[in-house]
C-alpha atoms as a PDB file:
ATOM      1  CA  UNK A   1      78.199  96.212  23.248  1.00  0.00           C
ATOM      2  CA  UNK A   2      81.624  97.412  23.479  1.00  0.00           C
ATOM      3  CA  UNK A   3      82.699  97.340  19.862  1.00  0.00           C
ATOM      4  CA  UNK A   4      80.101  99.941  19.206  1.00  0.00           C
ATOM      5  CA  UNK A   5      81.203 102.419  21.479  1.00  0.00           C
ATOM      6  CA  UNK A   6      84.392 104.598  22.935  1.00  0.00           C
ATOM      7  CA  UNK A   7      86.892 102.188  24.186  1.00  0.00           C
ATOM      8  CA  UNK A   8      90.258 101.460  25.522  1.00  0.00           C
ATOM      9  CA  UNK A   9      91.927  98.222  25.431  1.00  0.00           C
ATOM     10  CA  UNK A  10      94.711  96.960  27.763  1.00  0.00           C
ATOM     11  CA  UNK A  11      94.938 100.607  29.129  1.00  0.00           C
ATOM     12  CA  UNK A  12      97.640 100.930  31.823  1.00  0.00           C
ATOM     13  CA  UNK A  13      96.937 103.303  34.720  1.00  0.00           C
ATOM     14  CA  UNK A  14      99.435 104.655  38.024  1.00  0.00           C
ATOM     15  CA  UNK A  15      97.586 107.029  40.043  1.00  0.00           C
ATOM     16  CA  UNK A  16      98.119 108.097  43.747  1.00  0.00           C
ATOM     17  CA  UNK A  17      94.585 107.402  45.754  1.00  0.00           C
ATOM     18  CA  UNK A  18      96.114 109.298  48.983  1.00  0.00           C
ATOM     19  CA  UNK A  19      99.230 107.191  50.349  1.00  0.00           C
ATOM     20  CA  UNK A  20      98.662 104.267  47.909  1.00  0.00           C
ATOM     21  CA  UNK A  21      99.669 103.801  44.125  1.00  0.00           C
ATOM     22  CA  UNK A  22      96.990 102.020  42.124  1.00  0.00           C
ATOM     23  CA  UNK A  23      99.190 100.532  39.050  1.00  0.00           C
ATOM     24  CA  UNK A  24      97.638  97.942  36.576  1.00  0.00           C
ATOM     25  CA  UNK A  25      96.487  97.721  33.365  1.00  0.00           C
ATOM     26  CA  UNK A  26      92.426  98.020  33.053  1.00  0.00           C
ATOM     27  CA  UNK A  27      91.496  95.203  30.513  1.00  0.00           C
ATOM     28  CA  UNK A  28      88.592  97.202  28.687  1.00  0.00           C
ATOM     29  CA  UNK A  29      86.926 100.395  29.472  1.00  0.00           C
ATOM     30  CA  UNK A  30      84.251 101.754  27.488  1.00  0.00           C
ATOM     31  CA  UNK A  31      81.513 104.479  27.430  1.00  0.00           C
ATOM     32  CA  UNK A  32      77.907 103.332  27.860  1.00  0.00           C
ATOM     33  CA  UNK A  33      75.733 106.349  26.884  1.00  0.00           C
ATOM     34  CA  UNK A  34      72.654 104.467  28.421  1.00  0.00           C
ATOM     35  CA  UNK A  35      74.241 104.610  31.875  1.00  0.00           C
ATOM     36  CA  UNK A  36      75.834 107.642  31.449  1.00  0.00           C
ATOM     37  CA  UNK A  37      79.517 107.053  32.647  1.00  0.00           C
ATOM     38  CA  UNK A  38      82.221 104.286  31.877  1.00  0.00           C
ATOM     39  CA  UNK A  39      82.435 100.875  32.423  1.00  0.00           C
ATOM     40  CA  UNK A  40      85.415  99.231  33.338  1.00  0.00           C
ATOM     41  CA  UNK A  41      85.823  95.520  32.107  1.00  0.00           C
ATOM     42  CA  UNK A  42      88.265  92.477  33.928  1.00  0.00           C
ATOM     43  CA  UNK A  43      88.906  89.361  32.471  1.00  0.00           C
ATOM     44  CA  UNK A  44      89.390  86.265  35.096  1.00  0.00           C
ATOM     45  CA  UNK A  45      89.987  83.125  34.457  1.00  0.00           C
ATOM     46  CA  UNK A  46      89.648  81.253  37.131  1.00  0.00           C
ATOM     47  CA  UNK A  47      88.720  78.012  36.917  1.00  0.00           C
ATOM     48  CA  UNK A  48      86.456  77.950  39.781  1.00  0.00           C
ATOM     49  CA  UNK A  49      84.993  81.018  40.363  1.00  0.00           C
ATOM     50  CA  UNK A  50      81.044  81.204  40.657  1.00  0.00           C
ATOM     51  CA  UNK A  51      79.237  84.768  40.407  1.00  0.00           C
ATOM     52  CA  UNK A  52      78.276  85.346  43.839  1.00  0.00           C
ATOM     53  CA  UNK A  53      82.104  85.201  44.830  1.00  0.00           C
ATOM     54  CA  UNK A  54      83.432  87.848  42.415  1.00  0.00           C
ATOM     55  CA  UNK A  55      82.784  91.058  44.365  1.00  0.00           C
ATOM     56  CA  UNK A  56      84.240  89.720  47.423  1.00  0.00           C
ATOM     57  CA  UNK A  57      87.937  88.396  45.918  1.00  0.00           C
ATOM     58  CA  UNK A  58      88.055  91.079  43.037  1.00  0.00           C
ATOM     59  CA  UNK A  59      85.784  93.632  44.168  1.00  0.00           C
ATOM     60  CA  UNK A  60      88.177  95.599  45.341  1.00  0.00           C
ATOM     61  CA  UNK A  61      90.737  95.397  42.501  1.00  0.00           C
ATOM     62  CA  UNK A  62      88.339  95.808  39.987  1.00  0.00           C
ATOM     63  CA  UNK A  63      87.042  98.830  41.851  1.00  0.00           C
ATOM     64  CA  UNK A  64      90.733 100.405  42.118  1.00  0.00           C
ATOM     65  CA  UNK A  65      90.720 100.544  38.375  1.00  0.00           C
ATOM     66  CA  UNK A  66      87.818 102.197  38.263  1.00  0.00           C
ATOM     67  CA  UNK A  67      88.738 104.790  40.954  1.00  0.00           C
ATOM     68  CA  UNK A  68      92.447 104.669  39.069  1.00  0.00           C
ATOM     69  CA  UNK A  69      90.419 105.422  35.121  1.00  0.00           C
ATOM     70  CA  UNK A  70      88.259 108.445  36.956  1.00  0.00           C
ATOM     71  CA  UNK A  71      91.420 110.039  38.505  1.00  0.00           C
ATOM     72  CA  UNK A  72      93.074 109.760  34.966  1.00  0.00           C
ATOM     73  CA  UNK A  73      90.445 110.780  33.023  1.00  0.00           C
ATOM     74  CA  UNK A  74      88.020 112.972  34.896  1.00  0.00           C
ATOM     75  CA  UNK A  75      85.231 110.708  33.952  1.00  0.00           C
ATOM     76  CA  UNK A  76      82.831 108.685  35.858  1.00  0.00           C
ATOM     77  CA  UNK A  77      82.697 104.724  36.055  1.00  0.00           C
ATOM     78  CA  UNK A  78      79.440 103.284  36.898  1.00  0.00           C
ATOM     79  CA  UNK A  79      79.873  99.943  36.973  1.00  0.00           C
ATOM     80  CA  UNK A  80      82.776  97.109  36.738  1.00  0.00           C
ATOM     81  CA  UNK A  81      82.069  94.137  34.933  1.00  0.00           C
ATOM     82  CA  UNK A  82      83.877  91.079  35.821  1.00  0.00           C
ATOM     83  CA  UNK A  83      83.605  88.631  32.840  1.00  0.00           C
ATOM     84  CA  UNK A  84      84.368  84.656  33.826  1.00  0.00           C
ATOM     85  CA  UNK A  85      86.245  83.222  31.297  1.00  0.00           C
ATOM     86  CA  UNK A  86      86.033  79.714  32.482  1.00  0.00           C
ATOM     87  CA  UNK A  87      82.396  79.971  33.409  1.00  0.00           C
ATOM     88  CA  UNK A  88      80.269  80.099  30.148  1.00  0.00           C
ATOM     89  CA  UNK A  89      76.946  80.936  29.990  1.00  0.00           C
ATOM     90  CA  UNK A  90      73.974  79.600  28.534  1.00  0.00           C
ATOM     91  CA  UNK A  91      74.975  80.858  25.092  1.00  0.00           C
ATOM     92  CA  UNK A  92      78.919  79.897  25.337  1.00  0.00           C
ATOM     93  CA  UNK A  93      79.882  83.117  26.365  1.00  0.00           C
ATOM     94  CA  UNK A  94      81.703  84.078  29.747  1.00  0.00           C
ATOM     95  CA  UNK A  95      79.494  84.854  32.394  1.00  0.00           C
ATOM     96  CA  UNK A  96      79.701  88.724  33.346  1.00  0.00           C
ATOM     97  CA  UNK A  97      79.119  90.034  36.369  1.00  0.00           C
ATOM     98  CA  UNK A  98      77.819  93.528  36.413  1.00  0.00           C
ATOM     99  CA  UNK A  99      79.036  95.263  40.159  1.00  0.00           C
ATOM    100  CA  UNK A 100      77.584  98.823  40.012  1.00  0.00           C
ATOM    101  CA  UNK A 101      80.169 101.610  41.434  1.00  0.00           C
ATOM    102  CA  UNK A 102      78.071 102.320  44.268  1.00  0.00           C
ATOM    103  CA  UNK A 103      78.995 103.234  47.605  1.00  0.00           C
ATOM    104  CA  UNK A 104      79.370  99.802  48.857  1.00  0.00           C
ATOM    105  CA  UNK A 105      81.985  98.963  46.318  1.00  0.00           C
ATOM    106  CA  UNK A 106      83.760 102.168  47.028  1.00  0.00           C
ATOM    107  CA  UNK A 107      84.112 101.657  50.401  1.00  0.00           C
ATOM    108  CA  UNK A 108      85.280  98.314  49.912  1.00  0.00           C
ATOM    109  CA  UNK A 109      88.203  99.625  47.521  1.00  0.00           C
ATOM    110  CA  UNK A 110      88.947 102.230  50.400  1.00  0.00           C
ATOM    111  CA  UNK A 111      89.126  99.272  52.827  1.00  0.00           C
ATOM    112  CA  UNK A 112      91.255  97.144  50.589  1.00  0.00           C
ATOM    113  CA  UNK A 113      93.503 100.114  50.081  1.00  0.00           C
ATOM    114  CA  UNK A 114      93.908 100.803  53.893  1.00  0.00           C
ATOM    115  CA  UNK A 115      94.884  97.048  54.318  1.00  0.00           C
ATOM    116  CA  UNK A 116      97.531  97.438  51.604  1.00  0.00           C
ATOM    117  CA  UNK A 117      99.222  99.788  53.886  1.00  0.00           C
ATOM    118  CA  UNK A 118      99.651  97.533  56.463  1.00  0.00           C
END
């Protein structure tokens, strides 16, 4: 779905998100029309990694990009999508899942960002 739309690949991204630096390189971003914002993609690879664990170990990285792209770009991310390389689906492809940039994530980026000051 990506190919056919505005993309970025391997886009690096330091912003300040008040006394913390978000610094990383988003793996894809890309503009879904349907959804009406951006979509921030991140490859893992872990080897054992099952769906229902993703948004609570990479939630809040993930999310930092996301927060990091709309500070750079003045555009809105609606959703990260965390695709598990390691974990194929039923058609050989990696498993994505889809964690919509709701408050819940958000507030879990904020959290993991006040921990990072510690």
């Amino acid at each position: 779905a990506a190919a056919r739309r505005p993309q970025h690949r391997e886009l690096p991204v330091c912003v300040r998100h008040g006394e913390v630096l978000i610094e990383g390189t988003i793996d894809l971003v890309y503009r879904d029309d349907e959804l009406d914002g951006w979509i921030v993609v991140d490859y893992k690879t872990d080897a054992h990694l099952q769906p229902d664990e993703v948004r609570e170990r990479y939630g809040g990285q993930a999310g930092a990009y996301a927060l990091a792209f709309e500070a750079a770009a003045g555009e809105r991310v609606v959703a990260v999508e965390v695709l598990l390389a390691s974990l194929p689906d039923p058609a050989g492809a990696a498993t994505v899942v889809r964690l919509i940039c709701d408050r819940t994530l958000r507030d879990l980026v904020e959290s993991r960002l006040r921990e990072a000051l510690v």
